[in-house]
Protein backbone atom coordinates (compact mmCIF):
# COMPACT_ATOMS: atom_id res chain seq x y z
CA UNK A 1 59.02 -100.06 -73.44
CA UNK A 2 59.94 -103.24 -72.11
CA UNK A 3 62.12 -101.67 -69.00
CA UNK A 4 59.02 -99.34 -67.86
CA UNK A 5 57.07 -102.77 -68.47
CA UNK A 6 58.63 -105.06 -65.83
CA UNK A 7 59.48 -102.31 -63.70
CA UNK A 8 55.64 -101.85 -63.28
CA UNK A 9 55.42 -105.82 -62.66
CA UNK A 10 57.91 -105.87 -60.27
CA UNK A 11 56.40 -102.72 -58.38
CA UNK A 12 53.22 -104.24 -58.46
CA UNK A 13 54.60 -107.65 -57.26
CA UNK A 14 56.32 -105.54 -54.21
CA UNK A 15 53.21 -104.96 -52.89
CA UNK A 16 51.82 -108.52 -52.43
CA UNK A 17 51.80 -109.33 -48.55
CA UNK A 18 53.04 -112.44 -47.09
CA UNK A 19 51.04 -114.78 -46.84
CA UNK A 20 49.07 -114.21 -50.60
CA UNK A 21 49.40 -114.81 -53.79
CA UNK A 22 48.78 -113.20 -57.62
CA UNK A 23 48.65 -114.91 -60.63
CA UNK A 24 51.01 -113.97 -63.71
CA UNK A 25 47.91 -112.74 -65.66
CA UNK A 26 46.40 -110.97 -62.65
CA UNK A 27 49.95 -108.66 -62.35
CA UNK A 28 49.88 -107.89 -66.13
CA UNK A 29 45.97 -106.85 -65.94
CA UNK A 30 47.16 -104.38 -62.43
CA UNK A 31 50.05 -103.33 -65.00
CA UNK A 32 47.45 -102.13 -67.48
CA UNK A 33 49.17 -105.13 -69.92
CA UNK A 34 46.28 -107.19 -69.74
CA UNK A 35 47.68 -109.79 -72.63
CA UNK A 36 50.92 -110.21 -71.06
CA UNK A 37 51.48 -112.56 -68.64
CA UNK A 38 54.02 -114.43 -70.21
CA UNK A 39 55.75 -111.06 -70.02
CA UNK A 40 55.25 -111.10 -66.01
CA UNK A 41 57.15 -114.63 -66.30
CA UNK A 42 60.02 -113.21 -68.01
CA UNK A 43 60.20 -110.48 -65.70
CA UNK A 44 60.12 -111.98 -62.27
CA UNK A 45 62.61 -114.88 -63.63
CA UNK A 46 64.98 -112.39 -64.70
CA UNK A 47 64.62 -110.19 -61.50
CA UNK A 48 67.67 -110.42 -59.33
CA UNK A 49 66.19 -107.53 -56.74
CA UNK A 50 65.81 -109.31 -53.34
CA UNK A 51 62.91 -106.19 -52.31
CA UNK A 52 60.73 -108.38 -55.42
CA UNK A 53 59.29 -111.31 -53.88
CA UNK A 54 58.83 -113.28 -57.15
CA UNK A 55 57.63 -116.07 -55.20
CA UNK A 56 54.34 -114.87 -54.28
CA UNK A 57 53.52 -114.98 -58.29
CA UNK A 58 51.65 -118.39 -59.37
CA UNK A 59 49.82 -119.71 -62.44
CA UNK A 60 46.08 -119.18 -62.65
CA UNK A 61 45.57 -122.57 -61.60
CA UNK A 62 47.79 -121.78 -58.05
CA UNK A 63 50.86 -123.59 -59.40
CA UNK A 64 54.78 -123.08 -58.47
CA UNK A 65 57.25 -123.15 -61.12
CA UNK A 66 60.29 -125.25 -61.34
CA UNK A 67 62.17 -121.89 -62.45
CA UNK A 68 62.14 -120.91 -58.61
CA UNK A 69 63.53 -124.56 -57.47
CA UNK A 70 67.26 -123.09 -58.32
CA UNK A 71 68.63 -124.38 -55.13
CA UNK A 72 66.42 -127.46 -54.61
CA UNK A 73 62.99 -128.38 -56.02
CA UNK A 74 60.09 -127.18 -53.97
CA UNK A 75 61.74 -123.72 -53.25
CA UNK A 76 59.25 -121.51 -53.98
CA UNK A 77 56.64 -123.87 -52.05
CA UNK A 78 58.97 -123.79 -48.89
CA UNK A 79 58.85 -120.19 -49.31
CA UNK A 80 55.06 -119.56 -49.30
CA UNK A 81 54.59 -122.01 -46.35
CA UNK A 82 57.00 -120.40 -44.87
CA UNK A 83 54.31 -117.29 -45.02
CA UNK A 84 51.39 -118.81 -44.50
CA UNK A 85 50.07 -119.55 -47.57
CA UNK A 86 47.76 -122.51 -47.75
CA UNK A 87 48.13 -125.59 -50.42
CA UNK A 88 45.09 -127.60 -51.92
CA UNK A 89 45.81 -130.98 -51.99
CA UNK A 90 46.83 -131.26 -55.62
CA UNK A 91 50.30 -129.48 -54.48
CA UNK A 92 48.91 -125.80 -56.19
CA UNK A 93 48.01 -122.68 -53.76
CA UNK A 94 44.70 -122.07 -52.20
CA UNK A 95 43.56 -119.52 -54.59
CA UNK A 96 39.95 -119.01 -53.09
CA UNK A 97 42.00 -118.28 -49.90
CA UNK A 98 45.83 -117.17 -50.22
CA UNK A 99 45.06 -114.44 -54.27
CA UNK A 100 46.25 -111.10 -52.87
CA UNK A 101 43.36 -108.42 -53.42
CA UNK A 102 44.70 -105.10 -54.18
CA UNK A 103 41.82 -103.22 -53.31
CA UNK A 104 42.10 -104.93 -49.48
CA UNK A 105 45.62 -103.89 -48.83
């Protein structure tokens, strides 16, 4: 169960554009796993496919994790600004602006 599980997180994360964002909760709801977010954690941490762009996954208040920072802190951060996606001041994403809708594309 738990290999068909994150393989349906990381297909789902796949399709998040540049530029946006989904929360770990909001990728385990899409997943039909709506109580597993934690799960989505595990999964894009572990996840050592370049085509997943774990990056674009956030909190559900908009903030990075140091689990991305491998090579220096603010990786993941560099990474979305490098797309386009806009920070609030309090250093988390934009939510309001930058969540990926599904139904949009």
């Amino acid at each position: 169960m738990r290999g068909e599980t994150f393989a349906a997180f990381r297909e789902i994360v796949r399709r998040i554009p540049a530029g946006k964002v989904a929360t770990y909760g909001q990728i385990a709801h899409l997943a039909g796993r709506p109580r597993c977010a934690r799960a989505v954690g595990c999964a894009m941490a572990g996840c050592q496919d370049s085509s997943v762009p774990c990056h674009r996954v956030v909190d559900r208040l908009g903030g990075t994790k140091a689990a991305f920072d491998l090579y220096a802190p603010g990786t993941q951060r560099a990474l979305l600004e490098a797309e386009g996606t806009v920070f609030r001041p309090d250093g988390t994403v934009d939510l309001a602006r930058c969540q990926w809708d599904p139904l949009e594309g």
